[in-house]
N, C-alpha and C. Protein backbone atom coordinates (compact mmCIF):
# COMPACT_ATOMS: atom_id res chain seq x y z
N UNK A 1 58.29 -88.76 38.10
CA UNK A 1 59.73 -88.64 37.97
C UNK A 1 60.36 -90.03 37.90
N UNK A 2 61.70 -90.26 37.19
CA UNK A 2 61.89 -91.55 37.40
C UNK A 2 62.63 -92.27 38.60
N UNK A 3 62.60 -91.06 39.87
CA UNK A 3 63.16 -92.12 40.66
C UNK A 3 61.63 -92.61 41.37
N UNK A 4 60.57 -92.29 41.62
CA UNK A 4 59.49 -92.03 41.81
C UNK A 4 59.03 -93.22 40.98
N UNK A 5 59.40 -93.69 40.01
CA UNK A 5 59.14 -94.83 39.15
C UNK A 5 59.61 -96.31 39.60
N UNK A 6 61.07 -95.54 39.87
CA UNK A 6 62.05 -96.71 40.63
C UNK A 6 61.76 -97.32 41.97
N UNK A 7 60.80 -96.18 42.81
CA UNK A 7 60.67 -96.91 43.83
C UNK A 7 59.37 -97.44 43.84
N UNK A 8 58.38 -97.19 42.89
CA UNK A 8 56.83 -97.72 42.33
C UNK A 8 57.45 -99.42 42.48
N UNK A 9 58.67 -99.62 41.30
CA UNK A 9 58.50 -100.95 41.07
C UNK A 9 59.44 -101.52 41.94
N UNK A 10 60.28 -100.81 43.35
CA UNK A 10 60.80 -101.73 44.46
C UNK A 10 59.36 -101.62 45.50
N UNK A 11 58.11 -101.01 45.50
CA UNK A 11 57.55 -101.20 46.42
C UNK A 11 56.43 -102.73 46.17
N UNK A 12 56.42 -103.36 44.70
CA UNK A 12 56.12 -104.19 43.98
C UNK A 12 57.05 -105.59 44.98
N UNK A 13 58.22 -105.55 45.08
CA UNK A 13 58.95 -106.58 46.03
C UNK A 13 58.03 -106.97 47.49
N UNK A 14 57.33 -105.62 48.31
CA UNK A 14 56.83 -105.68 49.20
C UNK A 14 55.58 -106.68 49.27
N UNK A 15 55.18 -107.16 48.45
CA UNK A 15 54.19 -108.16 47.97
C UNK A 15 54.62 -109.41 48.12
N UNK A 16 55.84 -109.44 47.93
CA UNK A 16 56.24 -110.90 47.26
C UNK A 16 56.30 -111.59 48.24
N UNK A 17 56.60 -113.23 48.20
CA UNK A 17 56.60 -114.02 48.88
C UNK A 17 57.76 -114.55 48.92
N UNK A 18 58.74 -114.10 48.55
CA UNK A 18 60.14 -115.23 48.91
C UNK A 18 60.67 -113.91 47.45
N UNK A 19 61.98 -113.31 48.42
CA UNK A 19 63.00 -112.35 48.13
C UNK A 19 64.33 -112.92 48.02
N UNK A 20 64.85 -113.40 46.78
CA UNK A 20 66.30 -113.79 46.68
C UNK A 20 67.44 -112.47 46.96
N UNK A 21 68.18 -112.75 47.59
CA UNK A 21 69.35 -111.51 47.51
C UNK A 21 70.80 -111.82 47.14
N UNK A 22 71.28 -111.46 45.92
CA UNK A 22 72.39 -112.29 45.23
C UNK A 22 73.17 -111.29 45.25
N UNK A 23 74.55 -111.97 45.38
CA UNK A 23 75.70 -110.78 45.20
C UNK A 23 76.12 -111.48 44.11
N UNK A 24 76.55 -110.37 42.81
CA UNK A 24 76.71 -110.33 41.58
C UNK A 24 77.95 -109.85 41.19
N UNK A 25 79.16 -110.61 40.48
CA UNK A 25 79.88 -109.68 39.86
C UNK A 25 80.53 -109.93 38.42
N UNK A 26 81.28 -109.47 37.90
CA UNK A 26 81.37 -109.57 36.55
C UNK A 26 81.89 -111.04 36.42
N UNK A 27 81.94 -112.23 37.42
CA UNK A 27 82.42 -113.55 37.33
C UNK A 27 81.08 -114.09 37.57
N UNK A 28 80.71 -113.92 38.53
CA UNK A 28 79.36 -115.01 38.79
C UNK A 28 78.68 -114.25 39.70
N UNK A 29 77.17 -114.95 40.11
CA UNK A 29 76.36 -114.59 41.06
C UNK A 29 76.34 -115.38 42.28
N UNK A 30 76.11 -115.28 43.16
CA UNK A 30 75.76 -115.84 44.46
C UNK A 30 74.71 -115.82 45.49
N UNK A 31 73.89 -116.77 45.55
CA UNK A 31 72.56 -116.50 46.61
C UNK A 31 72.95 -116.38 47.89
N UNK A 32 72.56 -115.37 48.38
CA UNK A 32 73.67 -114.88 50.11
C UNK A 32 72.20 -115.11 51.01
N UNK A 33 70.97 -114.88 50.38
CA UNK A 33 70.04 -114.64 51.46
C UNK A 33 68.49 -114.77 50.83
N UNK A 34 67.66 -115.78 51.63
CA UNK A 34 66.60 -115.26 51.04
C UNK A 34 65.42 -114.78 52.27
N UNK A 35 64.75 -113.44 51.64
CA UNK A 35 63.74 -113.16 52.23
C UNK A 35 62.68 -113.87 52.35
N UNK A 36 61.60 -114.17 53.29
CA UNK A 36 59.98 -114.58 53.25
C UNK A 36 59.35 -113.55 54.57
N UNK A 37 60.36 -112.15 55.32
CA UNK A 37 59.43 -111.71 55.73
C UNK A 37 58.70 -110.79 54.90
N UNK A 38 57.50 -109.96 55.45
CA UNK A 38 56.86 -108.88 55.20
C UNK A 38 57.25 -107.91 55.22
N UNK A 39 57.31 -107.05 54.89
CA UNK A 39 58.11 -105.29 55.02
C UNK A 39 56.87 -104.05 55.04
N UNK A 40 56.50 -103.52 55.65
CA UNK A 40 56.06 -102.44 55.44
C UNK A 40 56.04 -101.36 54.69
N UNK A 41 57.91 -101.09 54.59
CA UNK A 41 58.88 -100.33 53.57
C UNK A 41 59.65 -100.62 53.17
N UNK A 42 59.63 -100.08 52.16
CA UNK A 42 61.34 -100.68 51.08
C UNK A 42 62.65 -100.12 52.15
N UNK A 43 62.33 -99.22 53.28
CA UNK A 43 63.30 -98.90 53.99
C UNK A 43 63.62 -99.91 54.15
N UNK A 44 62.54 -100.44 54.94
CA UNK A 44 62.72 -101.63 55.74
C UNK A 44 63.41 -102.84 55.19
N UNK A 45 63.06 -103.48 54.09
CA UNK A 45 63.21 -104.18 53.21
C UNK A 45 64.91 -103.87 53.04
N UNK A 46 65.28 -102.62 52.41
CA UNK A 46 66.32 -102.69 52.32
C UNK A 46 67.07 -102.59 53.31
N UNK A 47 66.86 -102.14 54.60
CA UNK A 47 67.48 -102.34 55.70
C UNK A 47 68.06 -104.18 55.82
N UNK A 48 67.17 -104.57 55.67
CA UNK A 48 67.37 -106.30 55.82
C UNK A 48 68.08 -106.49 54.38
N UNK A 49 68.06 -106.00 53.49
CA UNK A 49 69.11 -106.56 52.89
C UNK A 49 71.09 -106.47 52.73
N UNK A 50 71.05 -104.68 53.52
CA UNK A 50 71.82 -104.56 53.79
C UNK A 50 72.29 -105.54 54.95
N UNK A 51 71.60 -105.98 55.86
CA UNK A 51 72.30 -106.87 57.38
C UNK A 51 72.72 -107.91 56.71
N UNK A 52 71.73 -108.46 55.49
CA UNK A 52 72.52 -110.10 54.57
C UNK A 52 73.51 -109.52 54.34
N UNK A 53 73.73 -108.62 53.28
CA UNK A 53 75.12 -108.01 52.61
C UNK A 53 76.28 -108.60 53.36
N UNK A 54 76.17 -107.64 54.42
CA UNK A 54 76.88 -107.38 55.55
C UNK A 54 77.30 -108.77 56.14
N UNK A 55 76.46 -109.87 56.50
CA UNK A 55 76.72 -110.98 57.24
C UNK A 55 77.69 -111.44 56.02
N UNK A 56 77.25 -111.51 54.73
CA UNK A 56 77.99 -112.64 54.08
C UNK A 56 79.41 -111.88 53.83
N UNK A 57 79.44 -110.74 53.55
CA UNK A 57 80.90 -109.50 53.71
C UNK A 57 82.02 -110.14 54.76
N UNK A 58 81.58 -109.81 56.00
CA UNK A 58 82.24 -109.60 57.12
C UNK A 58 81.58 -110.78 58.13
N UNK A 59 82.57 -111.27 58.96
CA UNK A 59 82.54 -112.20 59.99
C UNK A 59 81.93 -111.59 61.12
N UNK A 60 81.90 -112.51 62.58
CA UNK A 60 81.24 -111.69 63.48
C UNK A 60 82.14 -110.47 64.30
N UNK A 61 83.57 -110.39 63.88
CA UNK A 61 84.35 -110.13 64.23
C UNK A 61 84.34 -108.79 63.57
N UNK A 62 84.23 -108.13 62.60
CA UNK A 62 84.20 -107.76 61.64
C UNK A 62 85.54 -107.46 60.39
N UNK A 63 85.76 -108.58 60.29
CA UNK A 63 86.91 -109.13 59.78
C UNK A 63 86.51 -108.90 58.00
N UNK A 64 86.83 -108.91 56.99
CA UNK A 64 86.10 -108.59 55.69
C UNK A 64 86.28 -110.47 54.98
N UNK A 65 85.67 -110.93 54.81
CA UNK A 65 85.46 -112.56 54.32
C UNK A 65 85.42 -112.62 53.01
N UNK A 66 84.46 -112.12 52.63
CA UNK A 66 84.32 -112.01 51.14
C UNK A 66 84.63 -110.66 49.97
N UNK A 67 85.55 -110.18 50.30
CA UNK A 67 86.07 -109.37 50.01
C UNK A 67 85.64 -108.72 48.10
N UNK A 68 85.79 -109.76 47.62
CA UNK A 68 85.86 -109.49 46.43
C UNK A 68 84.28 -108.88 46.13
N UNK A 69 83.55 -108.94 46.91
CA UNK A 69 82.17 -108.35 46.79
C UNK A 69 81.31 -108.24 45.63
N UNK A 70 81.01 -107.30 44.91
CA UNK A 70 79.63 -107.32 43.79
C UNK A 70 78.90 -106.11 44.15
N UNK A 71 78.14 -106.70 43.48
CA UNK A 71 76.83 -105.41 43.56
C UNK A 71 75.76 -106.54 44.34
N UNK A 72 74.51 -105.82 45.00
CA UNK A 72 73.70 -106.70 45.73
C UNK A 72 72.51 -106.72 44.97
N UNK A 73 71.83 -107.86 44.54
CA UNK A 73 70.68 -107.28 43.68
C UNK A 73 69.56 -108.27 44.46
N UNK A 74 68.76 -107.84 44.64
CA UNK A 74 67.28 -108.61 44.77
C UNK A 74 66.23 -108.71 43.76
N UNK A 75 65.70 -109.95 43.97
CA UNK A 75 64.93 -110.55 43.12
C UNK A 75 63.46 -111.03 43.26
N UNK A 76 62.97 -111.12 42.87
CA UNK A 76 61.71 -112.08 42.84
C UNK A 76 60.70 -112.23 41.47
N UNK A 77 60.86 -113.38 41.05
CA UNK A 77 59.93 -113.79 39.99
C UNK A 77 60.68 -112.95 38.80
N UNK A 78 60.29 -111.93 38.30
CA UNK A 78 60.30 -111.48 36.84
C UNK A 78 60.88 -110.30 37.56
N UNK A 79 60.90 -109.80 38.86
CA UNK A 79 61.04 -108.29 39.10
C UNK A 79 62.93 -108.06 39.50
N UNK A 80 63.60 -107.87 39.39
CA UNK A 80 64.73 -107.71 39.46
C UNK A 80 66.06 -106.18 39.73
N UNK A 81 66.33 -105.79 40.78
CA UNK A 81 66.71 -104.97 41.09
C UNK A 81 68.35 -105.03 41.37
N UNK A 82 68.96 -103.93 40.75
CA UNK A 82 70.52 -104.35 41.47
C UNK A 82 71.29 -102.82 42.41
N UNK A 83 72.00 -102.52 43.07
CA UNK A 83 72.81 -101.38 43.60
C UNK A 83 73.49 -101.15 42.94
N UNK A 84 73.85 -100.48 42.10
CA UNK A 84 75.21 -99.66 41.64
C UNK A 84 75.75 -98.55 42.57
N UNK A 85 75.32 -98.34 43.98
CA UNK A 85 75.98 -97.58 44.48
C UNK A 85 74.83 -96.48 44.63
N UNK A 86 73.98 -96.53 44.07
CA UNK A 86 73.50 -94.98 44.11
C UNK A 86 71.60 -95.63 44.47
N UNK A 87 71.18 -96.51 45.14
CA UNK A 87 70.27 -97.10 45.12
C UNK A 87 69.86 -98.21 44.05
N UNK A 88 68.81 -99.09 44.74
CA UNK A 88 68.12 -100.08 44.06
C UNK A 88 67.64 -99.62 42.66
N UNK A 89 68.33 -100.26 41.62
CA UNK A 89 67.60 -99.42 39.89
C UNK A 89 66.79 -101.24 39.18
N UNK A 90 65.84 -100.79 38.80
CA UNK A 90 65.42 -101.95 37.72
C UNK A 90 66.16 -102.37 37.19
N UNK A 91 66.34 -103.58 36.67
CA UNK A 91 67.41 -104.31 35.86
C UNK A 91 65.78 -104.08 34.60
């Protein structure tokens, strides 16, 4: 199936060695975070990318900082993933 596909090539990230996490929007991109741990699961994985999201979003206060936001996409090497809202899709 193709979400079954989609998560074939986010479990491909779980390999990698250094995970960029950029917030993207129709002006520019931004490097908010990079991964070098290990993940077990893309849960997991995406769990930690949501906490970057989140840090670079909102203060410790939870005040909203960067408001103008994006989509969150992670990266590594050639493999490239972004959120539209409805989960991690291949770019």
């Amino acid at each position: 199936s193709p979400t079954e596909r989609k998560m074939t090539n986010i479990n491909k990230l779980l390999e990698a060695d250094t995970i960029e996490v950029i917030m993207e929007n129709h002006y520019d991109k931004t490097l908010i975070g990079t991964i070098t741990d290990k993940f077990e699961t893309t849960e997991a994985l995406t769990e930690e990318v949501e906490r970057i999201v989140d840090d670079y979003m909102y203060d410790e206060n939870g005040n909203l900082i960067n408001g103008e936001g994006g989509f969150p996409v992670i990266k590594s090497g050639d493999l490239e993933f972004i959120h539209l809202g409805n989960g991690y899709e291949a770019r």
